[in-house]
C-alpha atoms as a PDB file:
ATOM      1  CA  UNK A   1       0.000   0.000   0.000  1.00  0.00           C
ATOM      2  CA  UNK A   2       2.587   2.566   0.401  1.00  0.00           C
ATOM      3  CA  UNK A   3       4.538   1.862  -2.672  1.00  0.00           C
ATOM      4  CA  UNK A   4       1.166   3.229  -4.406  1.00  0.00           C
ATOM      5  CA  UNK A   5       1.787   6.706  -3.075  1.00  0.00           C
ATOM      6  CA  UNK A   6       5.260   6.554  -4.779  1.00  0.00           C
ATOM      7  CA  UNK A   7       4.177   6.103  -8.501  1.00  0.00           C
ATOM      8  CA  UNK A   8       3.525   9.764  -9.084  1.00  0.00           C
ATOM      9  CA  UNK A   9       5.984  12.549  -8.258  1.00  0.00           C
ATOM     10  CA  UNK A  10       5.504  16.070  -6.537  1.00  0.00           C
ATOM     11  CA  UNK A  11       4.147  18.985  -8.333  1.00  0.00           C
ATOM     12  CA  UNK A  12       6.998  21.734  -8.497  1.00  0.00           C
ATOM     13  CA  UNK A  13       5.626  25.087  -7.748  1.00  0.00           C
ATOM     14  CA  UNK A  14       7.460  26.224 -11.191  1.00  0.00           C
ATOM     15  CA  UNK A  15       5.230  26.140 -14.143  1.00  0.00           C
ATOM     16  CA  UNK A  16       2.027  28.434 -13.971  1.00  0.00           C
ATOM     17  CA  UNK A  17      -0.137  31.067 -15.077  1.00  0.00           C
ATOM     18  CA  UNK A  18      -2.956  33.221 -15.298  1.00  0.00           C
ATOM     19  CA  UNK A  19      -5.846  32.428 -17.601  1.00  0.00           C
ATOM     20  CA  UNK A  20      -8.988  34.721 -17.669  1.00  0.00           C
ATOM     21  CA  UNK A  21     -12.193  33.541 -19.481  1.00  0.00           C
ATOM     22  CA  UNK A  22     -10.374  30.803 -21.784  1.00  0.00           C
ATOM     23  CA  UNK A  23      -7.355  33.186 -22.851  1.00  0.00           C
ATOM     24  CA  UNK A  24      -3.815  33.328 -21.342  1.00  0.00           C
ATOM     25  CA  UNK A  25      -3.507  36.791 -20.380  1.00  0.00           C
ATOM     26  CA  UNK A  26      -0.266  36.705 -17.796  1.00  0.00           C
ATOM     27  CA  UNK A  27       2.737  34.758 -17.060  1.00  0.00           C
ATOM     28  CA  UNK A  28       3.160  34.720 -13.309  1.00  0.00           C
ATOM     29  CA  UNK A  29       6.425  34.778 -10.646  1.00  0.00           C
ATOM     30  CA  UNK A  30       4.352  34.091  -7.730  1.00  0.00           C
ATOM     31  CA  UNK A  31       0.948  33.412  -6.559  1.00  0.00           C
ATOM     32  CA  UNK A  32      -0.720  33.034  -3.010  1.00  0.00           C
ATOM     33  CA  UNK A  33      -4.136  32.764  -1.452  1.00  0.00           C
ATOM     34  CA  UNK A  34      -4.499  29.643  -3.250  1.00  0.00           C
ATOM     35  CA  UNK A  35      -6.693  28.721   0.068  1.00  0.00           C
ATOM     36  CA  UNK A  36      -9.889  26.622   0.029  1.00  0.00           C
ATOM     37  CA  UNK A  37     -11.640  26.947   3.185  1.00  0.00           C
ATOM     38  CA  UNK A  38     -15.037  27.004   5.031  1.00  0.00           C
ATOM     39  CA  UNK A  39     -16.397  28.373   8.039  1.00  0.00           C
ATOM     40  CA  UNK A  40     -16.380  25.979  11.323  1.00  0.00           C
ATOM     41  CA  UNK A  41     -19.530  26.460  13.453  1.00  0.00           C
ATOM     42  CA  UNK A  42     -19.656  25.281  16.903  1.00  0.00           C
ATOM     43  CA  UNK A  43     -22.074  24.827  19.287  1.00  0.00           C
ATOM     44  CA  UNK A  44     -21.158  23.906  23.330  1.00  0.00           C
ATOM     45  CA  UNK A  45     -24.618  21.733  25.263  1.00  0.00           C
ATOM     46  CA  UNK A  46     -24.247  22.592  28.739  1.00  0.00           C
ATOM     47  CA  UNK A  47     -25.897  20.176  31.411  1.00  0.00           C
ATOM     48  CA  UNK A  48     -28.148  20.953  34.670  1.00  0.00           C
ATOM     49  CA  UNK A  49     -24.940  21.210  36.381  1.00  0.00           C
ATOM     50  CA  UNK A  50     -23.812  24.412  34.648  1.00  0.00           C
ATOM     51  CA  UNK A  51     -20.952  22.260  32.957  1.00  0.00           C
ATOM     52  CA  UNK A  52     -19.913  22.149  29.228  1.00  0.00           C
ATOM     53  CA  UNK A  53     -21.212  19.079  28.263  1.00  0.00           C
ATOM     54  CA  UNK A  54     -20.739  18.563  24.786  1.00  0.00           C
ATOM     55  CA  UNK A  55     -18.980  20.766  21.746  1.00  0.00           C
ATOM     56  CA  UNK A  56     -20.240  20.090  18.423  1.00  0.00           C
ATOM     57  CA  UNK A  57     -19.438  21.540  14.953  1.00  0.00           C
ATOM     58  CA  UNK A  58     -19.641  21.272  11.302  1.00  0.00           C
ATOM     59  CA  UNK A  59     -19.443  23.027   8.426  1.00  0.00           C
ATOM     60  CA  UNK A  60     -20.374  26.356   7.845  1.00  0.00           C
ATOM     61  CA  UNK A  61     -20.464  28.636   4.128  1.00  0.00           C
ATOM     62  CA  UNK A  62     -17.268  28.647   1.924  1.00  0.00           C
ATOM     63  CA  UNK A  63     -14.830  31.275   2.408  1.00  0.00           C
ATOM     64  CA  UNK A  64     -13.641  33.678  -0.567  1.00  0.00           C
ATOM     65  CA  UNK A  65     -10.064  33.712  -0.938  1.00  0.00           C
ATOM     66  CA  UNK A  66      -8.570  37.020  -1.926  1.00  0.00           C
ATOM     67  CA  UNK A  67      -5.514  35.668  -4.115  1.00  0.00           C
ATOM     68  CA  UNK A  68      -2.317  37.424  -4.537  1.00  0.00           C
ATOM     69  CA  UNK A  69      -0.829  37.467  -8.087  1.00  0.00           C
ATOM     70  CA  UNK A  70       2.711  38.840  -8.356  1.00  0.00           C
ATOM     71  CA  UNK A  71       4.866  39.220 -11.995  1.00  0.00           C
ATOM     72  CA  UNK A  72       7.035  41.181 -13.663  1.00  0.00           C
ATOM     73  CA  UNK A  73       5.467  44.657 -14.290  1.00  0.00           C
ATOM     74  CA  UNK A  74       4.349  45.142 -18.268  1.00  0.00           C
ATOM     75  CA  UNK A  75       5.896  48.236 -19.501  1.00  0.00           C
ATOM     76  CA  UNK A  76       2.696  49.404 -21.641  1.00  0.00           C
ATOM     77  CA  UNK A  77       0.137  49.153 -18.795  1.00  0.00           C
ATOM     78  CA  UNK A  78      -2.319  50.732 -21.093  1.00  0.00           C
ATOM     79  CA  UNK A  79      -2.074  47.843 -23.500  1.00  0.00           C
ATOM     80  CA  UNK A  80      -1.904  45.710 -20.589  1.00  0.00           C
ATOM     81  CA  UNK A  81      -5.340  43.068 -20.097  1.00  0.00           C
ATOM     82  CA  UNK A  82      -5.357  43.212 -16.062  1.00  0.00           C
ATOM     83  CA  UNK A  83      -4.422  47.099 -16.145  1.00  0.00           C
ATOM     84  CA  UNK A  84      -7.545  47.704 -18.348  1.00  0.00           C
ATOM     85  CA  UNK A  85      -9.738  45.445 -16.067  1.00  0.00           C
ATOM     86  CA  UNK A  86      -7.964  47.233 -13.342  1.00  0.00           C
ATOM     87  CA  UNK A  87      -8.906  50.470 -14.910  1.00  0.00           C
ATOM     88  CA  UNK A  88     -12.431  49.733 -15.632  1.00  0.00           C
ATOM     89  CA  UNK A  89     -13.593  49.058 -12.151  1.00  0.00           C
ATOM     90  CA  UNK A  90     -11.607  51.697 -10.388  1.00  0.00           C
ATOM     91  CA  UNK A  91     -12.684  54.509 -12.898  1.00  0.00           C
ATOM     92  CA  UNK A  92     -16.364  52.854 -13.801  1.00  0.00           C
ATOM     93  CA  UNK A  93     -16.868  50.561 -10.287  1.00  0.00           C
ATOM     94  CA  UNK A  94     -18.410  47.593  -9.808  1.00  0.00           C
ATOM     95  CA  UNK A  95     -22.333  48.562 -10.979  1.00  0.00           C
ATOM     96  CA  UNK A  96     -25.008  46.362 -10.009  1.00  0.00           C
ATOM     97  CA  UNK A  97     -26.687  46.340 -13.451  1.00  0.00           C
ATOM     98  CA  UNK A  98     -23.383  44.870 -15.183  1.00  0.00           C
ATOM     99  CA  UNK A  99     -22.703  42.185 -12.774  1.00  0.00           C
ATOM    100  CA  UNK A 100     -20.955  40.037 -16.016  1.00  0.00           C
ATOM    101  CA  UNK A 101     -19.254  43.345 -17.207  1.00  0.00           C
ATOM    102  CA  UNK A 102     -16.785  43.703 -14.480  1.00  0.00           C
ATOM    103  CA  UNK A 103     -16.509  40.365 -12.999  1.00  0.00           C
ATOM    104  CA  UNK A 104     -14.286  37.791 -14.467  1.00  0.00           C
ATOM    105  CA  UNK A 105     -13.623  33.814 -14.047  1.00  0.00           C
ATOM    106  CA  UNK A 106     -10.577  32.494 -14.800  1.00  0.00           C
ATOM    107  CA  UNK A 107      -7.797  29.621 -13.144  1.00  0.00           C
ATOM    108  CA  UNK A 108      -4.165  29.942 -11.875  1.00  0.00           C
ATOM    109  CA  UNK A 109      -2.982  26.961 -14.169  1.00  0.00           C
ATOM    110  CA  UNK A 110       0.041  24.245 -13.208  1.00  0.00           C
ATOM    111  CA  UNK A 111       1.989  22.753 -15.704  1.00  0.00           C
ATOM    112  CA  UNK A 112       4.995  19.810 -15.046  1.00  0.00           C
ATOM    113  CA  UNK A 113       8.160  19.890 -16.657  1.00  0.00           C
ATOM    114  CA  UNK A 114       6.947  18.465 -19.730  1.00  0.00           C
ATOM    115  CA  UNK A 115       4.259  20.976 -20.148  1.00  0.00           C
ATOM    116  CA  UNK A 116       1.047  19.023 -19.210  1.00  0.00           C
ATOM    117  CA  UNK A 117      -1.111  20.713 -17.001  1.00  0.00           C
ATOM    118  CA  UNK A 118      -1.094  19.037 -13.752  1.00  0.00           C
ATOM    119  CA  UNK A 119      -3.650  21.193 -11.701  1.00  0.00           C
ATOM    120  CA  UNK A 120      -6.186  24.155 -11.680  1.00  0.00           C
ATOM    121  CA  UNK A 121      -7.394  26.411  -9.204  1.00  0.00           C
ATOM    122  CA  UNK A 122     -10.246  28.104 -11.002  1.00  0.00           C
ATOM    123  CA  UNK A 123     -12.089  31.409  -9.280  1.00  0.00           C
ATOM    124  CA  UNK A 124     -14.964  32.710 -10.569  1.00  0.00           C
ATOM    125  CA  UNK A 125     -16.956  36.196 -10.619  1.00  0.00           C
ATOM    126  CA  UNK A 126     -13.230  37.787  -9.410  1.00  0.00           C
ATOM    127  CA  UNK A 127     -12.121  41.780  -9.799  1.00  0.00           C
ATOM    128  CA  UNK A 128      -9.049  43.010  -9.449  1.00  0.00           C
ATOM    129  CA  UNK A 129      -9.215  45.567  -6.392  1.00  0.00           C
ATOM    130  CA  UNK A 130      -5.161  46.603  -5.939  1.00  0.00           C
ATOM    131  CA  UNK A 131      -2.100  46.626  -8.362  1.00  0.00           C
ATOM    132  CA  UNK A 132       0.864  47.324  -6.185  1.00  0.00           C
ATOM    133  CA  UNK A 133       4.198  47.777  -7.902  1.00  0.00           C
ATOM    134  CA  UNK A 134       7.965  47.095  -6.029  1.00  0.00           C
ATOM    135  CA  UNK A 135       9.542  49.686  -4.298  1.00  0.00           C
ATOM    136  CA  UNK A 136      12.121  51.427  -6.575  1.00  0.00           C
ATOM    137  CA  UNK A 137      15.747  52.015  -5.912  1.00  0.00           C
ATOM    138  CA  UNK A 138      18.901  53.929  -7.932  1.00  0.00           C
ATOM    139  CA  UNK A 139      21.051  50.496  -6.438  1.00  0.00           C
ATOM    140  CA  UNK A 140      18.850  48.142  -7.677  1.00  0.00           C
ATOM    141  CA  UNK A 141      19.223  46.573 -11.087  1.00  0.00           C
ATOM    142  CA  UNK A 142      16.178  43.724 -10.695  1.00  0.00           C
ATOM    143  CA  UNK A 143      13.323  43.796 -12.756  1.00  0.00           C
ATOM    144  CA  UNK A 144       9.813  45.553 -10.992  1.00  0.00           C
ATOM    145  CA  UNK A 145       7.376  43.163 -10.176  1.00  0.00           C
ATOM    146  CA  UNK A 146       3.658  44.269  -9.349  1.00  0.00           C
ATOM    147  CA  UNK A 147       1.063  42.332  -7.230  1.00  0.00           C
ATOM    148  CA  UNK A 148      -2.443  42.075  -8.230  1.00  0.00           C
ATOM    149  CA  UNK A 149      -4.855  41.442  -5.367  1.00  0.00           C
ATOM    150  CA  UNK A 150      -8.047  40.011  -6.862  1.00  0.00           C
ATOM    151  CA  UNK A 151     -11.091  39.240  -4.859  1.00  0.00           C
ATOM    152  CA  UNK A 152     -13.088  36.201  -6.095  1.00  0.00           C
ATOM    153  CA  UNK A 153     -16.479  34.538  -4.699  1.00  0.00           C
ATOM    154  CA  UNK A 154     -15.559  31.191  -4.881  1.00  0.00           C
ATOM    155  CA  UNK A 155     -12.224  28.710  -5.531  1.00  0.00           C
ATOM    156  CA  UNK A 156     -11.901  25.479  -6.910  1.00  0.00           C
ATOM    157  CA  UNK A 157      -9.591  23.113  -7.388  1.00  0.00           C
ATOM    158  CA  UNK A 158     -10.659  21.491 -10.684  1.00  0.00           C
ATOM    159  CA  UNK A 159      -7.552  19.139 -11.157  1.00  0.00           C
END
């Protein structure tokens, strides 16, 4: 039996990027808040005594992950697909009449070393609410990353 866990190897957090309603639309250096989680409800019984007698729980709703994307900063943000989104609902906002307007789905996609995709977080109904770009410095001769901070309703692992 645990020769069976052997006969596929580790995912290497390597290979990924973004993909936004079917299309490709950023390579990625980093990703986090890659969290699926649910709310724990608990409930304590207490007997005639006055003593906790029992503490029960079970799940509760599905948390909504914020994730975290961080890459290397385009240099024509105008021409840039998550600066435009970005754009759009910080000069327009999210309006309640275009829901489907603003909103996006899309997956943070995994590939192995031989390309094959591997595994995919997908989020759905997500907008991008922060762009934050490095801190700049005269010493510094690395390239500027930014971090886009998109909040999503609900994530999935689909693979």
């Amino acid at each position: 039996m645990p020769n069976e866990l052997l006969k596929t190897d580790m995912m290497i957090a390597q290979n990924f990027f973004l993909e936004i309603d079917g299309e490709v639309v950023s390579y990625l250096s980093g990703v986090s808040g890659l969290d699926i989680e649910m709310d724990v409800v608990s409930a304590t019984q207490v007997g005639k005594d006055g003593k906790q007698q029992t503490i029960k729980s079970r799940g509760g709703a599905n948390k909504a992950p914020d994730l975290s994307l961080t890459r290397l900063a385009p240099t024509d943000a105008a021409g840039d697909p998550l600066w435009k989104w970005f754009k759009a609902v910080h000069d327009g906002g999210l309006k309640n009449s275009d829901r489907a307007g603003q909103r996006k789905s899309g997956a943070v996609v995994i590939f192995d070393s031989t390309h094959s995709e591997i595994a995919r977080f997908s989020f759905f109904n997500a907008w991008p609410s922060k762009i934050s770009t490095d801190a700049l410095s005269v010493d510094s001769n690395d390239p500027i990353k930014e971090t886009i901070t998109l909040v999503c309703e609900t994530l999935e692992r689909k693979k």
